[in-house]
PDB file of N, CA and C in Angstrom:
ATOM      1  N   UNK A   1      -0.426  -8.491  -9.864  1.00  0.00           N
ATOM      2  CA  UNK A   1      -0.977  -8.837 -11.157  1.00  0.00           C
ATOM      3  C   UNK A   1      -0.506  -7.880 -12.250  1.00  0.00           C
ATOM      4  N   UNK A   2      -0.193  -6.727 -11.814  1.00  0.00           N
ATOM      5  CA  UNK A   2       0.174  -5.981 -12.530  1.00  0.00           C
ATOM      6  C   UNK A   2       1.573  -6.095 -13.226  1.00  0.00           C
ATOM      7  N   UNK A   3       2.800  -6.612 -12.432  1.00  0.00           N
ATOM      8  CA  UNK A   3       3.809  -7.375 -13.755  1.00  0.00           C
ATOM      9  C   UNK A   3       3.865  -7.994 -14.210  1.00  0.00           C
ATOM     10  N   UNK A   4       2.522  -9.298 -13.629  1.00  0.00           N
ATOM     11  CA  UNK A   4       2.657 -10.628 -14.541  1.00  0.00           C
ATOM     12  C   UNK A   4       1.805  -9.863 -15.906  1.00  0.00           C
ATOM     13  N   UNK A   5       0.946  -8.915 -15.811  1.00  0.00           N
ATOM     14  CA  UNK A   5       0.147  -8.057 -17.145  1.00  0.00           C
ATOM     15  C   UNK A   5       1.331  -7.638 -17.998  1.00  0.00           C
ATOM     16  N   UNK A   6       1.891  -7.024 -17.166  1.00  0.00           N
ATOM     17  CA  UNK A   6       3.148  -6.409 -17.767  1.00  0.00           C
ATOM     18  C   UNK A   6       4.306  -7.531 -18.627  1.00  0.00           C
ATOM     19  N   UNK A   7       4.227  -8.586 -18.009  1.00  0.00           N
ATOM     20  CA  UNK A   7       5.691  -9.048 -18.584  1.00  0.00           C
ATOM     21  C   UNK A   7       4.798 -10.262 -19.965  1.00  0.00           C
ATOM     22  N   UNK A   8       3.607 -10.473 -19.685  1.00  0.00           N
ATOM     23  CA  UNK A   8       3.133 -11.040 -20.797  1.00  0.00           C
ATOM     24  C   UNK A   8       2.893 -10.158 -21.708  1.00  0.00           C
ATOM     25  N   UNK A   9       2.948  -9.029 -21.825  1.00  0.00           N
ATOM     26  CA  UNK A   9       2.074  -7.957 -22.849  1.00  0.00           C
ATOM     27  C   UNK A   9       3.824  -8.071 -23.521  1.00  0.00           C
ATOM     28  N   UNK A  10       4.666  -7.817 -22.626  1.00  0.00           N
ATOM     29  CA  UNK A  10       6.114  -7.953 -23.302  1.00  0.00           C
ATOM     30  C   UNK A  10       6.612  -9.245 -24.195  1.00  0.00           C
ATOM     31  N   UNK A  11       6.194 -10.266 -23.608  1.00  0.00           N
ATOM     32  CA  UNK A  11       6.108 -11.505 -24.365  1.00  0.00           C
ATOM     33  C   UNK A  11       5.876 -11.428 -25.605  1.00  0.00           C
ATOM     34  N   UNK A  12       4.259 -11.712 -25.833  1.00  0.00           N
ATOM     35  CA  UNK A  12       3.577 -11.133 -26.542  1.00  0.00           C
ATOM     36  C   UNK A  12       4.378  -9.953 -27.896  1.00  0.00           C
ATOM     37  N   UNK A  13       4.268  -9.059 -27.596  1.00  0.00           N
ATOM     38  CA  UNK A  13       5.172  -8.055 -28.191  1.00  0.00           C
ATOM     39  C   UNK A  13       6.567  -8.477 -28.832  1.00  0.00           C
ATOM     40  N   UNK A  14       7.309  -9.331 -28.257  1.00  0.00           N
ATOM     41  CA  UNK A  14       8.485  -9.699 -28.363  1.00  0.00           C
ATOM     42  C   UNK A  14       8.462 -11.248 -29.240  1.00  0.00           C
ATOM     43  N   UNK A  15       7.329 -11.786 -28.994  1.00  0.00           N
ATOM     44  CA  UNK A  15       6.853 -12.882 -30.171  1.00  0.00           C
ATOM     45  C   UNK A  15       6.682 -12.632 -31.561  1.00  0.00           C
ATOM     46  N   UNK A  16       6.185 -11.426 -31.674  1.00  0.00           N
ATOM     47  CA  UNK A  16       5.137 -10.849 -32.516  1.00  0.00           C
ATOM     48  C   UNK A  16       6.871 -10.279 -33.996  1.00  0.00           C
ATOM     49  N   UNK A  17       7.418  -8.894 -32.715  1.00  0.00           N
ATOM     50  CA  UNK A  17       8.484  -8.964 -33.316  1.00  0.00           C
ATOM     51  C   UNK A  17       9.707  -9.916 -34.012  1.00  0.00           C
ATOM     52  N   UNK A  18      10.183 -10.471 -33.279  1.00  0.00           N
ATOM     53  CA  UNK A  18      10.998 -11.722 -33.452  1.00  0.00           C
ATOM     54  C   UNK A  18      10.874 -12.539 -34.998  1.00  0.00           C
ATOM     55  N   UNK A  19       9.520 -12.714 -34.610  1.00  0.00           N
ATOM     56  CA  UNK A  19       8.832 -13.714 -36.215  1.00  0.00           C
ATOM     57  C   UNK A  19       9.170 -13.183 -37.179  1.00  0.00           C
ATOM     58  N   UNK A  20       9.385 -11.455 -37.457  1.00  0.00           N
ATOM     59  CA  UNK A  20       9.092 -10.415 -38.423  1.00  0.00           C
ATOM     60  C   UNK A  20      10.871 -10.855 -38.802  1.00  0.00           C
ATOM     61  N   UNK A  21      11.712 -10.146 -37.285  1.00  0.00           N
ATOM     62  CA  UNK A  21      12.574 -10.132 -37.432  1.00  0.00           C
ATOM     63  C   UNK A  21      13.994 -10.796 -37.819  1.00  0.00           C
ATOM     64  N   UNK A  22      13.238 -12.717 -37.494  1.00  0.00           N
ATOM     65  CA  UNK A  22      13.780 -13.856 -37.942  1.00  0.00           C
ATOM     66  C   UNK A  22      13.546 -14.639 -38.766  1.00  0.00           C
ATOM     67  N   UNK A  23      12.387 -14.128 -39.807  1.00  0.00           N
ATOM     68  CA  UNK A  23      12.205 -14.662 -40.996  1.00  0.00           C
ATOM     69  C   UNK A  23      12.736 -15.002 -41.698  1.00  0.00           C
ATOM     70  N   UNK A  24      12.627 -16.431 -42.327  1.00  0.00           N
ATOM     71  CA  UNK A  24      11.916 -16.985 -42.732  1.00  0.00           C
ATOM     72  C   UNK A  24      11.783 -18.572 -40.943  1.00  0.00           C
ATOM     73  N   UNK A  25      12.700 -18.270 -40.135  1.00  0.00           N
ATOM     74  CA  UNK A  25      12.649 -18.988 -38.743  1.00  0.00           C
ATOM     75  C   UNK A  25      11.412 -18.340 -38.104  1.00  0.00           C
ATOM     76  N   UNK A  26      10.543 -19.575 -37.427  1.00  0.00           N
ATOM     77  CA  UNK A  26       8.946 -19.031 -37.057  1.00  0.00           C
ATOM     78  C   UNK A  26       9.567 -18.897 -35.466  1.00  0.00           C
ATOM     79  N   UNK A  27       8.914 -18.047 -35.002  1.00  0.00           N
ATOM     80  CA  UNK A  27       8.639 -18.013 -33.336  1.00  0.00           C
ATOM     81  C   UNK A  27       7.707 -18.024 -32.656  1.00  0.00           C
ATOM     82  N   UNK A  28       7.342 -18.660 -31.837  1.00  0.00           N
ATOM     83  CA  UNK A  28       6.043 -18.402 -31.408  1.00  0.00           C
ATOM     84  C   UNK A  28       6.245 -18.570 -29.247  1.00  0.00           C
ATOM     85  N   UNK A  29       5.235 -18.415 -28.765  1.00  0.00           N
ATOM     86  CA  UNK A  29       5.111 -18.749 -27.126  1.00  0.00           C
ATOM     87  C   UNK A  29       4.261 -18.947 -26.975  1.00  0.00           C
ATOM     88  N   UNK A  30       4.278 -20.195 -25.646  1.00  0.00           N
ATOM     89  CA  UNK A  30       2.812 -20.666 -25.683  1.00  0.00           C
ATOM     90  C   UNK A  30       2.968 -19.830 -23.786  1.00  0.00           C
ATOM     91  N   UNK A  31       1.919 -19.506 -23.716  1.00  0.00           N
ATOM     92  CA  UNK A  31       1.567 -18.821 -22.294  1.00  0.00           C
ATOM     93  C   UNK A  31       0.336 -20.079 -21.463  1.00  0.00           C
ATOM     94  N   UNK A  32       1.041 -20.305 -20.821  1.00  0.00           N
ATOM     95  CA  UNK A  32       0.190 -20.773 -19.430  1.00  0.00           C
ATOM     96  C   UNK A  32      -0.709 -20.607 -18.357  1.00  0.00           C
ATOM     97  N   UNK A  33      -1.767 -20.907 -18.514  1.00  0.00           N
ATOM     98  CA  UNK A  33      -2.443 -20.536 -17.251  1.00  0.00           C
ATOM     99  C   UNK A  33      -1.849 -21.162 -16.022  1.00  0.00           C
ATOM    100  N   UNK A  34      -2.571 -21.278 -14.773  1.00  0.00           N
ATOM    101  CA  UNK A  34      -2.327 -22.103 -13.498  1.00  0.00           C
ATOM    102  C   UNK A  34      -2.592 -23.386 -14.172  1.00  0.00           C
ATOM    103  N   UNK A  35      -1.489 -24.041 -13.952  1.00  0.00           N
ATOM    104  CA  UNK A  35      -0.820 -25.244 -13.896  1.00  0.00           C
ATOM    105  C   UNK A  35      -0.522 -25.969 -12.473  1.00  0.00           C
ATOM    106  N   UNK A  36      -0.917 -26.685 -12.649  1.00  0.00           N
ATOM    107  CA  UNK A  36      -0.448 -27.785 -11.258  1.00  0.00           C
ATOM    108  C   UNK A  36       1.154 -28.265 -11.390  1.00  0.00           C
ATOM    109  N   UNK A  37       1.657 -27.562 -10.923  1.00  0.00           N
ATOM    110  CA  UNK A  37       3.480 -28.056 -11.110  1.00  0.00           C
ATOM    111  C   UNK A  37       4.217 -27.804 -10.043  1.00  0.00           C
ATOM    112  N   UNK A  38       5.151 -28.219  -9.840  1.00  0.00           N
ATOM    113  CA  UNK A  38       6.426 -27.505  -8.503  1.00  0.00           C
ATOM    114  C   UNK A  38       6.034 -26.042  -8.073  1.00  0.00           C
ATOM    115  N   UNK A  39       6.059 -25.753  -8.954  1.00  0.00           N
ATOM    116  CA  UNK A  39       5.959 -23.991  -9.115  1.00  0.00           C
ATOM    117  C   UNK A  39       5.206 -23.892  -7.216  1.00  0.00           C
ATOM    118  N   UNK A  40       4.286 -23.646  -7.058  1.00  0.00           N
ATOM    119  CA  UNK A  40       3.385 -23.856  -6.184  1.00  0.00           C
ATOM    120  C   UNK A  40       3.178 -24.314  -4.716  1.00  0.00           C
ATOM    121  N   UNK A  41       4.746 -25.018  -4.827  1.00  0.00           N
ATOM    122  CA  UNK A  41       4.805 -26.085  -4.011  1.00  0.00           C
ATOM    123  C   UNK A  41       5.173 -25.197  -2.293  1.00  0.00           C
ATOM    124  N   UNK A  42       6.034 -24.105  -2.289  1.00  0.00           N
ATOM    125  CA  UNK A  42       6.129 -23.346  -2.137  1.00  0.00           C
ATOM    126  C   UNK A  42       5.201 -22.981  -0.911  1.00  0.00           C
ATOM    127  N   UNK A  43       3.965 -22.954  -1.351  1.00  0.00           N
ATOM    128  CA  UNK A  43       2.928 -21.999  -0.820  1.00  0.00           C
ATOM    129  C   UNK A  43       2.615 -23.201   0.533  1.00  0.00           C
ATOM    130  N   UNK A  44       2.960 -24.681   0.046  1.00  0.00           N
ATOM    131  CA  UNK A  44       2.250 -25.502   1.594  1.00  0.00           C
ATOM    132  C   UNK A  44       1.179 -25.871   0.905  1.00  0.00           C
ATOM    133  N   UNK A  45       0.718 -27.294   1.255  1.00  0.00           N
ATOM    134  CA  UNK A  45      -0.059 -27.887   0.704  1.00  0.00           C
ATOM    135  C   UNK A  45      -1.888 -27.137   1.111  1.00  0.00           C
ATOM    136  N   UNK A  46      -2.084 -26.969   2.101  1.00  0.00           N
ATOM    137  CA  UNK A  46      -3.397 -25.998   2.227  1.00  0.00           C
ATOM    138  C   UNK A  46      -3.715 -24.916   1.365  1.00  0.00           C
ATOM    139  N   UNK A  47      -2.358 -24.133   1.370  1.00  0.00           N
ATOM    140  CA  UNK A  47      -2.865 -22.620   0.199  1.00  0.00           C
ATOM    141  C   UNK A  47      -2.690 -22.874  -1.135  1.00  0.00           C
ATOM    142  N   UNK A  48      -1.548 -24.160  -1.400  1.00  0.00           N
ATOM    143  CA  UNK A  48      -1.402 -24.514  -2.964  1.00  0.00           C
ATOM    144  C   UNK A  48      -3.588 -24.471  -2.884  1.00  0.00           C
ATOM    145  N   UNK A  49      -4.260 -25.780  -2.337  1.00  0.00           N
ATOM    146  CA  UNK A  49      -5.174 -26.212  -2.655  1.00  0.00           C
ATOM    147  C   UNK A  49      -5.964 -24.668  -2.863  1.00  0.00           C
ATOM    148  N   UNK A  50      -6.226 -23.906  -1.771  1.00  0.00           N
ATOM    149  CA  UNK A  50      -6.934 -22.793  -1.812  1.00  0.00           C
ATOM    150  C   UNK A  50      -6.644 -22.600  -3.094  1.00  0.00           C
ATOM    151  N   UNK A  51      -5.649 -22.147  -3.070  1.00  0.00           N
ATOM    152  CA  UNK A  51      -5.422 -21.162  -4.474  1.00  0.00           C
ATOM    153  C   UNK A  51      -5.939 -22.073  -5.941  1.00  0.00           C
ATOM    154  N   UNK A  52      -5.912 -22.696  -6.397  1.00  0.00           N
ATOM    155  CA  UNK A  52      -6.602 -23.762  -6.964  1.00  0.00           C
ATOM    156  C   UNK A  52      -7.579 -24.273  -7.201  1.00  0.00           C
ATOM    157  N   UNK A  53      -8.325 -23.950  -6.112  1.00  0.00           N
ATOM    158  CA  UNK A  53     -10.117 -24.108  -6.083  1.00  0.00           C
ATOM    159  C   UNK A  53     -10.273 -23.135  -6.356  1.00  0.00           C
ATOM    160  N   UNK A  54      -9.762 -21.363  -5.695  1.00  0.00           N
ATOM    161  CA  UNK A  54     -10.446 -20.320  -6.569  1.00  0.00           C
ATOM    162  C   UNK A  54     -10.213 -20.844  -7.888  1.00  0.00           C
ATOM    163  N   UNK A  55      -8.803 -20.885  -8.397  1.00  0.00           N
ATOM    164  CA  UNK A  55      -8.740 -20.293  -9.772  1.00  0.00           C
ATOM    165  C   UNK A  55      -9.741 -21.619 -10.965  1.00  0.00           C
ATOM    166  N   UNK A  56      -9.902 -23.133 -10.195  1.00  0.00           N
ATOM    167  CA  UNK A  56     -11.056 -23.762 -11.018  1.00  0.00           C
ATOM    168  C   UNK A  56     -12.004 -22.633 -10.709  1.00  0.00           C
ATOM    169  N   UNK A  57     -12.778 -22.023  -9.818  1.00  0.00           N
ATOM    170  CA  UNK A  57     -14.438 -21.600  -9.746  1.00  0.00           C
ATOM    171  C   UNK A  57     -14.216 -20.690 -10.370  1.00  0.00           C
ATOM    172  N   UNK A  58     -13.166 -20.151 -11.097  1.00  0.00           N
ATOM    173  CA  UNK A  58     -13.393 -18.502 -11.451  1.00  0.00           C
ATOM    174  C   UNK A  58     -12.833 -18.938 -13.270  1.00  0.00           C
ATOM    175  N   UNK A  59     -12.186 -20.200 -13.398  1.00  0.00           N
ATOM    176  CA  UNK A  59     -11.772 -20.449 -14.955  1.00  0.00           C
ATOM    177  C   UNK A  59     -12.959 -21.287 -15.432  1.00  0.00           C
ATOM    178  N   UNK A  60     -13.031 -20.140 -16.555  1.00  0.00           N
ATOM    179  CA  UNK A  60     -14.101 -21.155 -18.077  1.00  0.00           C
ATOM    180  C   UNK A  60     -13.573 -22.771 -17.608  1.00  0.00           C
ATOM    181  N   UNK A  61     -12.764 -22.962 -17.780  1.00  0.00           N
ATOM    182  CA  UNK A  61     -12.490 -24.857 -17.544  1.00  0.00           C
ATOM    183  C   UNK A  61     -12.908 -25.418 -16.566  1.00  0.00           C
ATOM    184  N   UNK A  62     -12.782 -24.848 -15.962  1.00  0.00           N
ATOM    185  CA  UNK A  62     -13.386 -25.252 -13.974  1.00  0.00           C
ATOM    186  C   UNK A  62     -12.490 -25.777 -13.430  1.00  0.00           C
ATOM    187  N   UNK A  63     -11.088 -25.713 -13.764  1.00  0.00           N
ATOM    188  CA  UNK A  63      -9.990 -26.383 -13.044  1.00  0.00           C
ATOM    189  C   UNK A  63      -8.701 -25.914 -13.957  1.00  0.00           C
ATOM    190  N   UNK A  64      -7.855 -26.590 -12.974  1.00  0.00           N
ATOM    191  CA  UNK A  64      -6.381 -26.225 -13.411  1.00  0.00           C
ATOM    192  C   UNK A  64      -5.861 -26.996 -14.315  1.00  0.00           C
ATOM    193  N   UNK A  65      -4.533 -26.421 -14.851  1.00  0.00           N
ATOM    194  CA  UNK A  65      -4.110 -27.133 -16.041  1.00  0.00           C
ATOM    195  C   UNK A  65      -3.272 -28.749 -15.262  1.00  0.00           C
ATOM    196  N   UNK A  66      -2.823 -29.244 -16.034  1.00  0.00           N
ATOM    197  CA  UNK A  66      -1.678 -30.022 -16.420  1.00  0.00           C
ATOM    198  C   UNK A  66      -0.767 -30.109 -16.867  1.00  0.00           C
ATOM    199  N   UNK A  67       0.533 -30.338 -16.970  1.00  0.00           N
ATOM    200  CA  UNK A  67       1.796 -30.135 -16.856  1.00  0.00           C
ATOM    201  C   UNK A  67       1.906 -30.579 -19.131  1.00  0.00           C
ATOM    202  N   UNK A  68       1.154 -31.891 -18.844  1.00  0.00           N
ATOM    203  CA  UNK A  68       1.266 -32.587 -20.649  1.00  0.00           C
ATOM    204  C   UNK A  68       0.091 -31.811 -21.090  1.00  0.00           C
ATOM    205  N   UNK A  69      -0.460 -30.964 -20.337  1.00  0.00           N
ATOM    206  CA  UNK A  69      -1.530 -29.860 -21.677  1.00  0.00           C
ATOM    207  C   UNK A  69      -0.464 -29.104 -22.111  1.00  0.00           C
ATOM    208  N   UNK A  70       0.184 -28.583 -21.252  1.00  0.00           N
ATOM    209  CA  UNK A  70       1.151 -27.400 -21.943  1.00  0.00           C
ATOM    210  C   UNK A  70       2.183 -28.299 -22.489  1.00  0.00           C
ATOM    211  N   UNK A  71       2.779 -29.416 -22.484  1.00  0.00           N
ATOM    212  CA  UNK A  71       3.202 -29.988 -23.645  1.00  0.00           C
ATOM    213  C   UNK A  71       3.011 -30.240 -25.095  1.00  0.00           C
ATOM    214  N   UNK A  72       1.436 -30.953 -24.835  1.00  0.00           N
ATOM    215  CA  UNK A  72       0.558 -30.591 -26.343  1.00  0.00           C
ATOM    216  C   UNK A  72       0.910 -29.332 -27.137  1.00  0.00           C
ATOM    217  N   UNK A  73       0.582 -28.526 -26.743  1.00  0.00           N
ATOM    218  CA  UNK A  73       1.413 -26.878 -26.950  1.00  0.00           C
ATOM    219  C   UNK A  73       1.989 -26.808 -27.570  1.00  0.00           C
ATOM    220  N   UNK A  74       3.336 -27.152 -26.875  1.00  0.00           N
ATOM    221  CA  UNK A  74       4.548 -26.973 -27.110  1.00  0.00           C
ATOM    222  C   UNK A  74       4.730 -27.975 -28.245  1.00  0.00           C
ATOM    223  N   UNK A  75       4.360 -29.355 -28.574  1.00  0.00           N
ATOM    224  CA  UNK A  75       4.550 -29.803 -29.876  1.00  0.00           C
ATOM    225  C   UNK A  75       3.246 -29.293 -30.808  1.00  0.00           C
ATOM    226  N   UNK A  76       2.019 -28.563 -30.775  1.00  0.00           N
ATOM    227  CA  UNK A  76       1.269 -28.193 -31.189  1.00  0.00           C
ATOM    228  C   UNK A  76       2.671 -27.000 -32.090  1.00  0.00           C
ATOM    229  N   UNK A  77       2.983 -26.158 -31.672  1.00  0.00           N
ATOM    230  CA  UNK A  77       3.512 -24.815 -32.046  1.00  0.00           C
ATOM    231  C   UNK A  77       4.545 -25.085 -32.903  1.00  0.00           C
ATOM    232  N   UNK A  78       5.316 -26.672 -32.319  1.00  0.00           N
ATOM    233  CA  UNK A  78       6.495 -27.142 -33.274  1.00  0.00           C
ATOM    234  C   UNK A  78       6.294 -27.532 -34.322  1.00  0.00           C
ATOM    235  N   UNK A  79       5.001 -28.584 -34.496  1.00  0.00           N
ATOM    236  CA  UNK A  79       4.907 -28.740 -35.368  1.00  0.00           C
ATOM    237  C   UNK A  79       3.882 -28.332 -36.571  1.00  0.00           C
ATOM    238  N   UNK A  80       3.566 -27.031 -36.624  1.00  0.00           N
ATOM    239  CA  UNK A  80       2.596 -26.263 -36.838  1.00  0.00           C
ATOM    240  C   UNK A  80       3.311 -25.076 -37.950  1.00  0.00           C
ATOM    241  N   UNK A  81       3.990 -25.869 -39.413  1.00  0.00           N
ATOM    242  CA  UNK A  81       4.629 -24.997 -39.862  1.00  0.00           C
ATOM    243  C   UNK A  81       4.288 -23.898 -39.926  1.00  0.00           C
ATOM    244  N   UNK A  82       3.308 -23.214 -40.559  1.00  0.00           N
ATOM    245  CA  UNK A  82       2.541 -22.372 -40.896  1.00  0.00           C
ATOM    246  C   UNK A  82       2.140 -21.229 -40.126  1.00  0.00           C
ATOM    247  N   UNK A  83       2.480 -21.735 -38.450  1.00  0.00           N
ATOM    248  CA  UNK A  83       1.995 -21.250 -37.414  1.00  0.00           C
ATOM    249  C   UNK A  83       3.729 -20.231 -37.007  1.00  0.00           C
ATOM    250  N   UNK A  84       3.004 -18.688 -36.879  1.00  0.00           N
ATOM    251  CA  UNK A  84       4.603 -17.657 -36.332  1.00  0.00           C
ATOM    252  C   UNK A  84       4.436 -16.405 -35.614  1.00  0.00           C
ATOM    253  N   UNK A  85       4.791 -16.108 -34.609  1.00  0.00           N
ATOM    254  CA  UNK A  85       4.793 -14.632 -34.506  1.00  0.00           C
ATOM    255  C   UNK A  85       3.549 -15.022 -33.486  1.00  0.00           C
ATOM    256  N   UNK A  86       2.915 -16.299 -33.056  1.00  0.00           N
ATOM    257  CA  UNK A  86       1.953 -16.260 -31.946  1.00  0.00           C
ATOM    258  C   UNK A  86       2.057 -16.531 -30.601  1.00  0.00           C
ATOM    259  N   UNK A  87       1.439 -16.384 -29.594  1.00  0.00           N
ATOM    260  CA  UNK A  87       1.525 -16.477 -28.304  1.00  0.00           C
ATOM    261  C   UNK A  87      -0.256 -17.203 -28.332  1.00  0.00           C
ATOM    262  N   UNK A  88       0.219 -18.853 -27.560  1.00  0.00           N
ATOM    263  CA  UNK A  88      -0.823 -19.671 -27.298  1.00  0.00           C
ATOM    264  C   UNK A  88      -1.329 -19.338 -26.085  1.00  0.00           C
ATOM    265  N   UNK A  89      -2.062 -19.036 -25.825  1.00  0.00           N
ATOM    266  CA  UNK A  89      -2.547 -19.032 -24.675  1.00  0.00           C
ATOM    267  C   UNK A  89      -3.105 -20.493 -24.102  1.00  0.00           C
ATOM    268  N   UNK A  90      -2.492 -21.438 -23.250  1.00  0.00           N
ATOM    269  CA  UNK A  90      -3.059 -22.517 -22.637  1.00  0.00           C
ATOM    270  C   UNK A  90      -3.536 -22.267 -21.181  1.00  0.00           C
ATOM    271  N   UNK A  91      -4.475 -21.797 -20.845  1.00  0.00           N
ATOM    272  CA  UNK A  91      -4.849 -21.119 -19.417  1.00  0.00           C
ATOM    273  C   UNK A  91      -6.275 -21.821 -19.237  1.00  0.00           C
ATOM    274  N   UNK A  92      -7.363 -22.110 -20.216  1.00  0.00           N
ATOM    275  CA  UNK A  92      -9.007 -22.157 -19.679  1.00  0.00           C
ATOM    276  C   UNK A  92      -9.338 -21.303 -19.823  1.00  0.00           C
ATOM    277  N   UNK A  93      -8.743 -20.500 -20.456  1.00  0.00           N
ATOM    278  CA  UNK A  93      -9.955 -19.191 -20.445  1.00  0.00           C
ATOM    279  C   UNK A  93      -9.445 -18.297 -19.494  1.00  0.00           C
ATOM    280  N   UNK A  94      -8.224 -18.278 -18.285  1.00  0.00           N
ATOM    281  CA  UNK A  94      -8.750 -17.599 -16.960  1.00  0.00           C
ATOM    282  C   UNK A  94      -8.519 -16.136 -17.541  1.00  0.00           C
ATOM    283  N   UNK A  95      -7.982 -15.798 -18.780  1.00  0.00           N
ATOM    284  CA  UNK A  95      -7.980 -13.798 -18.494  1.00  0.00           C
ATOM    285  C   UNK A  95      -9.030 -13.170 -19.195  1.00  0.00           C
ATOM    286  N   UNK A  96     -10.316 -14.456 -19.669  1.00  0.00           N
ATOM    287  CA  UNK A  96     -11.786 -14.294 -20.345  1.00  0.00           C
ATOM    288  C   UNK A  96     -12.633 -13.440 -18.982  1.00  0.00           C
ATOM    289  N   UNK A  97     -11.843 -13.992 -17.753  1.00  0.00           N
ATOM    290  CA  UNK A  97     -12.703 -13.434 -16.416  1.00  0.00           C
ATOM    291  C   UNK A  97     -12.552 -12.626 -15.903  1.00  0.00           C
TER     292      UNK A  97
END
């Protein structure tokens, strides 16, 4: 947990800069919680599920994302002139816990 802390705090940081640095061009990132995607697939259908039921009982949402939430996002951020230099968090809440 400690590089995924690490490499979002870099994100983050590197969003933040960028916007400053490519002005009047906006930048932004949208960050993901657990998502139900390929990603996962990996683990075998038993521990995908495990892992999944924790992270619904332990996320504000009570479940995992979707693949077209983090799409919304992603045209949320595009088309959001006004919007620069942010990092969306689409997760449920899970780093509220």
């Amino acid at each position: 947990m400690l590089a995924v802390g690490a490499t979002n705090a870099a994100v983050d940081a590197l969003t933040r800069g960028l916007a400053v640095e490519l002005a009047p061009i906006r930048v932004n990132a949208v960050s993901p919680g657990t998502v139900d995607t390929g990603a996962y697939d990996a683990l075998g259908e038993r521990k995908k599920a495990e892992l999944f039921a924790a992270r619904a009982a332990t996320s504000p949402a009570r479940r995992v994302g979707r693949p077209g939430e983090i799409a919304e996002a992603v045209v949320f951020a595009l088309s959001s002139t006004f919007l620069t230099g942010v990092s969306l968090g689409v997760d449920g809440g899970e780093p509220l816990v």
